[in-house]
N, C-alpha and C. Protein backbone atom coordinates (compact mmCIF):
# COMPACT_ATOMS: atom_id res chain seq x y z
N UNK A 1 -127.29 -122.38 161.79
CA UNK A 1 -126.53 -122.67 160.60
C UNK A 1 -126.54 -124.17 160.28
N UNK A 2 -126.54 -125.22 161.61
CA UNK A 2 -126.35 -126.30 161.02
C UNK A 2 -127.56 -126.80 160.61
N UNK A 3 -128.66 -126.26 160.48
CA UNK A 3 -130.14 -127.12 160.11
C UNK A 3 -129.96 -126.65 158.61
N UNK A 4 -129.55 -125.07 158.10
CA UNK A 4 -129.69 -124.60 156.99
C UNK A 4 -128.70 -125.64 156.22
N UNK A 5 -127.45 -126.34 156.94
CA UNK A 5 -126.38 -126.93 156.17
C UNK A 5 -127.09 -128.63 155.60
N UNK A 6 -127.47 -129.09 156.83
CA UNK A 6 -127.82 -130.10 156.47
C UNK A 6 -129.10 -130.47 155.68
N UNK A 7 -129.94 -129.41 155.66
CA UNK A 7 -131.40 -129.30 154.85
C UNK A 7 -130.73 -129.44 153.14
N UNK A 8 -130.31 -128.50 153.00
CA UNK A 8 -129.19 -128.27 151.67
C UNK A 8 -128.15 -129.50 151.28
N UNK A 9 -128.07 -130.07 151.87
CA UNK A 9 -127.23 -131.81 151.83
C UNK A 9 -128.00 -132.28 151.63
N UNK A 10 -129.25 -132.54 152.26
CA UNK A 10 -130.06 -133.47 152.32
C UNK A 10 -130.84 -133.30 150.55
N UNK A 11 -131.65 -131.99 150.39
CA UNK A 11 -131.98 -131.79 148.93
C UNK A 11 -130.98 -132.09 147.74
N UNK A 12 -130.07 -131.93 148.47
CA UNK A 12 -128.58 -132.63 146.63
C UNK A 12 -128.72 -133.96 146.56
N UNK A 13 -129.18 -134.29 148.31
CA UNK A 13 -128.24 -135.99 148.46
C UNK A 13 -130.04 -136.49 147.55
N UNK A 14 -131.36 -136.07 148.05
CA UNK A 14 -132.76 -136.65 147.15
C UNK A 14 -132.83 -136.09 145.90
N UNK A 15 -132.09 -134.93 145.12
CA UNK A 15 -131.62 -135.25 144.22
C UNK A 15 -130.71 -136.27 142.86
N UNK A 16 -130.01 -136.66 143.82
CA UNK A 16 -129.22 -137.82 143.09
C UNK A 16 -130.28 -139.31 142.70
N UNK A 17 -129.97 -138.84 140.78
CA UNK A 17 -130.45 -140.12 140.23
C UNK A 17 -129.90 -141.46 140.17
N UNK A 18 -130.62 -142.49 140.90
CA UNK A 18 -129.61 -143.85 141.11
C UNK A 18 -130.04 -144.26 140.16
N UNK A 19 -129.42 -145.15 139.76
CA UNK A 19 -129.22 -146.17 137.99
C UNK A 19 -128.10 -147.21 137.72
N UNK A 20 -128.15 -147.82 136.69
CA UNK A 20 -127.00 -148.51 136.06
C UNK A 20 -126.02 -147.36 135.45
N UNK A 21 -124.61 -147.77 135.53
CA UNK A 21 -123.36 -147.20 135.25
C UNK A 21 -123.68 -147.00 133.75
N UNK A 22 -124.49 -147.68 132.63
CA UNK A 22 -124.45 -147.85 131.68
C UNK A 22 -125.22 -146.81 131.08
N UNK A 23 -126.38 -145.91 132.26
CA UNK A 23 -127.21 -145.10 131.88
C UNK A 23 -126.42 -143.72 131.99
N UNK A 24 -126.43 -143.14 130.72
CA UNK A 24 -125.75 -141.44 131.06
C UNK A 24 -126.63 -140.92 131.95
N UNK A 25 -128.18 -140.65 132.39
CA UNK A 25 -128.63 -140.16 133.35
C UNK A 25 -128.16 -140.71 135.09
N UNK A 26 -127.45 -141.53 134.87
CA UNK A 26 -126.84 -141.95 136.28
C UNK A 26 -126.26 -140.95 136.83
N UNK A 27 -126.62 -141.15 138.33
CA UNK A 27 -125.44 -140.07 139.09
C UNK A 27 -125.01 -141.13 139.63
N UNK A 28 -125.57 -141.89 140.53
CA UNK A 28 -125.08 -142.87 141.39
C UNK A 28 -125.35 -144.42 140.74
N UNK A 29 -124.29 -145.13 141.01
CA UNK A 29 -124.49 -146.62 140.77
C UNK A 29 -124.93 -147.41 142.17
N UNK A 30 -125.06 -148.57 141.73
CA UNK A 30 -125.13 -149.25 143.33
C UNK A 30 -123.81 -149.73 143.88
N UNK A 31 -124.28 -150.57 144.85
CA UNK A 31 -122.72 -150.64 146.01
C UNK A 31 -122.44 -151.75 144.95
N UNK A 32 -121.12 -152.44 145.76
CA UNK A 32 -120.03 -153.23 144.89
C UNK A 32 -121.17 -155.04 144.99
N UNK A 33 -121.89 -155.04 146.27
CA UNK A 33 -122.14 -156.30 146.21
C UNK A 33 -123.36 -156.57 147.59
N UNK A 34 -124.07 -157.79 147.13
CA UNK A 34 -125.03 -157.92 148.28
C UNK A 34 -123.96 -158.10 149.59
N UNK A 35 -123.10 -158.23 150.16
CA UNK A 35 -122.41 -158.25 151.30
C UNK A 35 -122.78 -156.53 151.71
N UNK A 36 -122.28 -156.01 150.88
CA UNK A 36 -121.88 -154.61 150.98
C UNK A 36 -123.12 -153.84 151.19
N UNK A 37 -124.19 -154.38 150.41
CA UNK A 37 -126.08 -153.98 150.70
C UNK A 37 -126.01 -154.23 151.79
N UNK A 38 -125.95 -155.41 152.51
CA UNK A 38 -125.71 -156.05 153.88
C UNK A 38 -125.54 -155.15 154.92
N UNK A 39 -124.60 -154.61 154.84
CA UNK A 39 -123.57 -153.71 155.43
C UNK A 39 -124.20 -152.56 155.30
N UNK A 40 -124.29 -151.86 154.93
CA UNK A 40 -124.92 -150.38 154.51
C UNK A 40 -126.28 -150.35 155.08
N UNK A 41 -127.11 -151.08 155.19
CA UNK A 41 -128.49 -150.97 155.22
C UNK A 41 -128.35 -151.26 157.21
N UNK A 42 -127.52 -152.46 157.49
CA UNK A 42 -127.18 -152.47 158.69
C UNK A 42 -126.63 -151.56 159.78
N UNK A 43 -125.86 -150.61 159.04
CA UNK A 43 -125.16 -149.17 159.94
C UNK A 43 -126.82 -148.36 159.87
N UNK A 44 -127.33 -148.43 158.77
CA UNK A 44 -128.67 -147.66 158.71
C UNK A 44 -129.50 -148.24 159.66
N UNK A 45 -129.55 -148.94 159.68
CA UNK A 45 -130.43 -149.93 161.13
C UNK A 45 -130.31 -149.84 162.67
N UNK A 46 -129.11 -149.69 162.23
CA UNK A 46 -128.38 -149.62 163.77
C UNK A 46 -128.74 -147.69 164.13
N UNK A 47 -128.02 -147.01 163.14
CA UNK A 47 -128.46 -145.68 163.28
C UNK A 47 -129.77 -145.13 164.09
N UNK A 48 -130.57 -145.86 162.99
CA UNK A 48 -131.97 -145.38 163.46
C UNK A 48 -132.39 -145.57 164.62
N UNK A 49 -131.96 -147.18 164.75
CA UNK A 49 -132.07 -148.16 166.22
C UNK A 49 -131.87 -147.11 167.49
N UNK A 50 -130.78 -146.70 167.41
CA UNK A 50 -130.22 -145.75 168.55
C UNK A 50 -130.74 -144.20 168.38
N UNK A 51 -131.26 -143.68 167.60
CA UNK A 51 -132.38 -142.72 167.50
C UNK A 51 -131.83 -141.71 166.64
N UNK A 52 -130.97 -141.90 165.68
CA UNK A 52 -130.85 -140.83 164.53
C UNK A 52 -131.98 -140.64 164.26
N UNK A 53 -131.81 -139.89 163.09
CA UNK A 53 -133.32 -139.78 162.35
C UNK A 53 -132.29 -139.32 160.34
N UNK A 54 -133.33 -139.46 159.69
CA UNK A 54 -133.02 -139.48 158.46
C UNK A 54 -133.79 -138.43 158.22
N UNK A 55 -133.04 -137.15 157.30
CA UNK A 55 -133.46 -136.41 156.66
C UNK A 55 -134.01 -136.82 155.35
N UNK A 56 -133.37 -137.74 154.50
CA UNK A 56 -133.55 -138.46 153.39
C UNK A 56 -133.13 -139.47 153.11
N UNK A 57 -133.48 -140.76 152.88
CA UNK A 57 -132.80 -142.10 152.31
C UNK A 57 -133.11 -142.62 153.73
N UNK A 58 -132.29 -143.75 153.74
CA UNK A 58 -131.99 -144.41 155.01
C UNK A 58 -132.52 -145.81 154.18
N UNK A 59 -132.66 -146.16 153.77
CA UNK A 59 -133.28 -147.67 153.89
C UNK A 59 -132.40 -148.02 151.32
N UNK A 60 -132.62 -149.04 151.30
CA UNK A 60 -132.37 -149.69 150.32
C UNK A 60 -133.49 -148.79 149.33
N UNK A 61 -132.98 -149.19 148.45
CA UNK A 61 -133.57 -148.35 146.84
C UNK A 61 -133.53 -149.38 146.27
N UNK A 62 -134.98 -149.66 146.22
CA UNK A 62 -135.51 -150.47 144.89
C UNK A 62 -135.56 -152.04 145.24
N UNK A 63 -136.20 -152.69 144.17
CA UNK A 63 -135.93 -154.19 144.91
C UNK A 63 -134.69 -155.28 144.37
N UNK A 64 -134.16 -154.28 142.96
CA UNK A 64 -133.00 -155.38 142.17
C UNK A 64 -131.84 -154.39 142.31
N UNK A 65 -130.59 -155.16 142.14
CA UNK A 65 -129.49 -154.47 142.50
C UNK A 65 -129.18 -154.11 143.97
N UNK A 66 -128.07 -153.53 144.22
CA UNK A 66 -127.60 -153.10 144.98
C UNK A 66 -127.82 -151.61 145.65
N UNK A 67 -128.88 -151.00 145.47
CA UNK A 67 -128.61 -149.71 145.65
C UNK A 67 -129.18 -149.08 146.81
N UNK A 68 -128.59 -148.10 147.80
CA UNK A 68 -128.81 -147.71 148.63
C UNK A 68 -129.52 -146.11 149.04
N UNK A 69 -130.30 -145.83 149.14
CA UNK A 69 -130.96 -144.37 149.13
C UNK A 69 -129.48 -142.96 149.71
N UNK A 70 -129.35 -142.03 148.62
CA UNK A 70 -128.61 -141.55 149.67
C UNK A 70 -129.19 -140.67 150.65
N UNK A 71 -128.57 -140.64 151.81
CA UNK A 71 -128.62 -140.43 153.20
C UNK A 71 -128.43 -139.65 153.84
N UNK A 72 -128.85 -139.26 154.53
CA UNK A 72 -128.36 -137.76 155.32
C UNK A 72 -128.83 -137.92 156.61
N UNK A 73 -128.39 -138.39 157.90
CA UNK A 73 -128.61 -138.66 159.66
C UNK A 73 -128.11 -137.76 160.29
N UNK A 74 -129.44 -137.41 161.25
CA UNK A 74 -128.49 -136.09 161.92
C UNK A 74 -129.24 -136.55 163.81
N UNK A 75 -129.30 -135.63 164.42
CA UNK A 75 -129.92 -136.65 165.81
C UNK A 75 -128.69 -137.32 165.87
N UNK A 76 -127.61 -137.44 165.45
CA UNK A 76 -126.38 -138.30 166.56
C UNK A 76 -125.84 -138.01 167.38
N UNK A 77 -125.06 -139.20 168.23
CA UNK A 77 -123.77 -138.98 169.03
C UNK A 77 -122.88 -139.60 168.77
N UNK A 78 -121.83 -139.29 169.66
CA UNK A 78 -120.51 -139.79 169.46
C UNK A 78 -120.40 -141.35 170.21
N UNK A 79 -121.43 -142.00 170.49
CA UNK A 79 -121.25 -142.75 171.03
C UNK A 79 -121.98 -144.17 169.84
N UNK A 80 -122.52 -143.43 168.71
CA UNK A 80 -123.68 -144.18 167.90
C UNK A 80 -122.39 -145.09 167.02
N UNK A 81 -122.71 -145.99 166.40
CA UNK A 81 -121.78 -147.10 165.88
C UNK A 81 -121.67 -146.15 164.14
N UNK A 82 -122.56 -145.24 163.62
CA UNK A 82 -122.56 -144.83 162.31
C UNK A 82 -121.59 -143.44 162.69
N UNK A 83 -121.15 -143.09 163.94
CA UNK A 83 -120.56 -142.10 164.13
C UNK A 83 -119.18 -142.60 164.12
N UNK A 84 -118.74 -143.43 165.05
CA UNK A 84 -117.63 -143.39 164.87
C UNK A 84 -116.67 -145.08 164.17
N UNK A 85 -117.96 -145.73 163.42
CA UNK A 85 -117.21 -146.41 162.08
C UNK A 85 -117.43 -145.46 160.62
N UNK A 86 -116.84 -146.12 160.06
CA UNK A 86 -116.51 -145.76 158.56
C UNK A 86 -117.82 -146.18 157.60
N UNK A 87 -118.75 -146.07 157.37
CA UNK A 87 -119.69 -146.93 156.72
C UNK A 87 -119.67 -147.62 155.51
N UNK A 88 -118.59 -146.59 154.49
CA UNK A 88 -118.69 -146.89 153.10
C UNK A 88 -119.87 -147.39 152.28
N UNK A 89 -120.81 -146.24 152.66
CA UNK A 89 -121.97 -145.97 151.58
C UNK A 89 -122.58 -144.71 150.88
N UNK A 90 -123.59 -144.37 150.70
CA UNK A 90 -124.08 -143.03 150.44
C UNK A 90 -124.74 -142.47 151.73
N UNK A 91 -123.72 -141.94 152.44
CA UNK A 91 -124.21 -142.06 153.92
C UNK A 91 -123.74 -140.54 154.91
N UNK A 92 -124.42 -139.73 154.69
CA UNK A 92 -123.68 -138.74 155.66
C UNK A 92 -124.20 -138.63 156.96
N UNK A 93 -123.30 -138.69 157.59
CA UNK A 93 -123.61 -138.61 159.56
C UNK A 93 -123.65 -137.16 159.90
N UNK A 94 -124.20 -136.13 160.12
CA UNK A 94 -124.05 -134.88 160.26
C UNK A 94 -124.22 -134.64 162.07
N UNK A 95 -123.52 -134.05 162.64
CA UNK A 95 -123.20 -133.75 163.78
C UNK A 95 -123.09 -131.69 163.87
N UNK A 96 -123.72 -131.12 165.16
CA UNK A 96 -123.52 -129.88 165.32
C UNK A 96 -122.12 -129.86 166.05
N UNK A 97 -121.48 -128.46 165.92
CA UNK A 97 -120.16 -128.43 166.81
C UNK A 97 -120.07 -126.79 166.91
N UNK A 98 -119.78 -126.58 168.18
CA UNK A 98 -120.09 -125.22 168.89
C UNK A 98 -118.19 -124.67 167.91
N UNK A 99 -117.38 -125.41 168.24
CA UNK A 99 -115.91 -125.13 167.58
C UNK A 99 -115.25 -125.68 167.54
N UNK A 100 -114.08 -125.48 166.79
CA UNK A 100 -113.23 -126.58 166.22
C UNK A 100 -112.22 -127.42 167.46
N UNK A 101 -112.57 -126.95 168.48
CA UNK A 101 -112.09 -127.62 169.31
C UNK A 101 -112.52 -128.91 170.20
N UNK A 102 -114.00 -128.93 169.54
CA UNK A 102 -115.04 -129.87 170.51
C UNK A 102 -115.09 -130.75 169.08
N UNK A 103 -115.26 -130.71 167.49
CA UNK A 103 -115.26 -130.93 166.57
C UNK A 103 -114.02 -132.19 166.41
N UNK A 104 -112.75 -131.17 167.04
CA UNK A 104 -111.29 -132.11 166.77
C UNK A 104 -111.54 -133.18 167.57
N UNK A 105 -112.01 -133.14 168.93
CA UNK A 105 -111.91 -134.03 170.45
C UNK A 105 -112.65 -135.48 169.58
N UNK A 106 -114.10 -134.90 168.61
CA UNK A 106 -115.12 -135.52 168.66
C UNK A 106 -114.08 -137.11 167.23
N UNK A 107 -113.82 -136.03 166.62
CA UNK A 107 -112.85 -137.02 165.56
C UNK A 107 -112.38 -137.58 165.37
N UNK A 108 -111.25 -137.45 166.83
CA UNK A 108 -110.13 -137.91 167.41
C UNK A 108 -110.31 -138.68 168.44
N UNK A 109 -111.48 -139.33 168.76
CA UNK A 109 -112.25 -140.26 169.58
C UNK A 109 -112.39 -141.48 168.97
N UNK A 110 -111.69 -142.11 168.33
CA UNK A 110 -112.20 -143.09 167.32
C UNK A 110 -111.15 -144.24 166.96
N UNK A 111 -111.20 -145.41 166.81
CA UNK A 111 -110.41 -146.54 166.96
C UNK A 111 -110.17 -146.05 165.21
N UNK A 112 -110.85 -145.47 164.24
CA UNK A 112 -110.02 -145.42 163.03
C UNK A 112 -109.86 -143.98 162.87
N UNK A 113 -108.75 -143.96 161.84
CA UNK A 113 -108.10 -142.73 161.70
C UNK A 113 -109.13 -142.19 160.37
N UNK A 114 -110.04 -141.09 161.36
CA UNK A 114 -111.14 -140.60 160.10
C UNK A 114 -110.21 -139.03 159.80
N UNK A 115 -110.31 -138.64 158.72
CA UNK A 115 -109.33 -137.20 158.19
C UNK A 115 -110.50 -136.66 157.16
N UNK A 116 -110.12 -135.73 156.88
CA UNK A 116 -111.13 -134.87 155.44
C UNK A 116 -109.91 -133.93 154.77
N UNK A 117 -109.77 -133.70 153.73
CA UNK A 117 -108.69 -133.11 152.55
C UNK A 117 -109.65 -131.64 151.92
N UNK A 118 -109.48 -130.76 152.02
CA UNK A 118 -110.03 -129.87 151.12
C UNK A 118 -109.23 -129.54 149.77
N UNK A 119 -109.72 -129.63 148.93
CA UNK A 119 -109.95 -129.27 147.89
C UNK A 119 -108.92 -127.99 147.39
N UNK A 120 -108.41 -127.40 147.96
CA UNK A 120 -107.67 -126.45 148.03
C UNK A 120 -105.78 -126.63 148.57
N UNK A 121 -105.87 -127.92 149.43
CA UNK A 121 -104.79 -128.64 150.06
C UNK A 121 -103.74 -129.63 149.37
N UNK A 122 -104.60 -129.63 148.08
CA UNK A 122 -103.75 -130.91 147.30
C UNK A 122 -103.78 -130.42 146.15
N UNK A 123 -102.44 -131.27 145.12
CA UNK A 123 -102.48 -130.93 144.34
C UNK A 123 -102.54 -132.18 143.21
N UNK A 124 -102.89 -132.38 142.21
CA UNK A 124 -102.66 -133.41 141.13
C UNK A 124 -101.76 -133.55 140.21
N UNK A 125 -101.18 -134.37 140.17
CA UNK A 125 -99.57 -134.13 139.01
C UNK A 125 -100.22 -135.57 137.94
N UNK A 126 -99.95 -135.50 136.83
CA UNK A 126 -100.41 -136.71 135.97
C UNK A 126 -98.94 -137.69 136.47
N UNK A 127 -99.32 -138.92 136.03
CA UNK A 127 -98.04 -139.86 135.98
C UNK A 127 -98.21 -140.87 134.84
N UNK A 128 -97.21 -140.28 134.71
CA UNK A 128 -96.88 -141.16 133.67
C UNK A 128 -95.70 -142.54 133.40
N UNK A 129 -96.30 -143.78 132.90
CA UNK A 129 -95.75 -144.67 132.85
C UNK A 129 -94.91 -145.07 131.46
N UNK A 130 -94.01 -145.60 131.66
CA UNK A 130 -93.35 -146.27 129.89
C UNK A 130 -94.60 -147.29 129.80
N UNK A 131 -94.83 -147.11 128.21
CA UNK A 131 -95.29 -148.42 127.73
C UNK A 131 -97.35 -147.85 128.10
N UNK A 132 -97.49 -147.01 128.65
CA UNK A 132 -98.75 -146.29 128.65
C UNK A 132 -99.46 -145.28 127.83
């Protein structure tokens, strides 16, 4: 199941058209800033370094702007620096898990507090301000 999951991530994630915000064919923009290219391309470095492997992306898009290929790494552990920091890019770390009990341990191993929300768990209320 998990090769069928992540094959199927991986084809949406080389789907996505990167561009300027300004283009309606955009899906994705680039990151906020060359620091942040910096950063992103570096967890990708490090990833690989330690022997992920990339289903798709992994490296910078293009030679102007900011933009980063999106990504899909699988080949990890819990011990890899893209596993258990936060990356804040177009970046998915995909990991197998026999059950939700080896899954929780693996999560809950981590100097930051990583969580996921489904879609079904929350709700949206508008707010409204005076003077808005």
């Amino acid at each position: 199941m998990f090769d069928q999951v992540v094959e199927g991530v991986a084809a949406q994630a080389k789907s996505i058209k990167l561009g300027s915000g300004l283009d309606p064919a955009t899906q994705m923009g680039p990151l906020v800033s060359d620091e942040q290219l910096a950063r992103v391309t570096g967890y990708l470095q490090s990833g690989l370094s330690e022997g992920a492997r990339s289903l798709v992306g992994g490296q910078r898009y293009g030679e102007q702007g900011y933009f980063v290929e999106p990504t899909v790494l699988i080949d990890t552990n819990p011990t890899m620096k893209i596993v258990r920091e936060e990356i804040f890019g177009p970046v998915v770390v995909a990991q197998p898990f026999d059950d939700l009990d080896e899954i929780a341990a693996v999560a809950n191993d981590t100097d930051f507090g990583l969580a996921a929300v489904s879609g079904r768990e929350i709700s949206v209320k508008p707010i409204s301000s005076p003077g808005c």
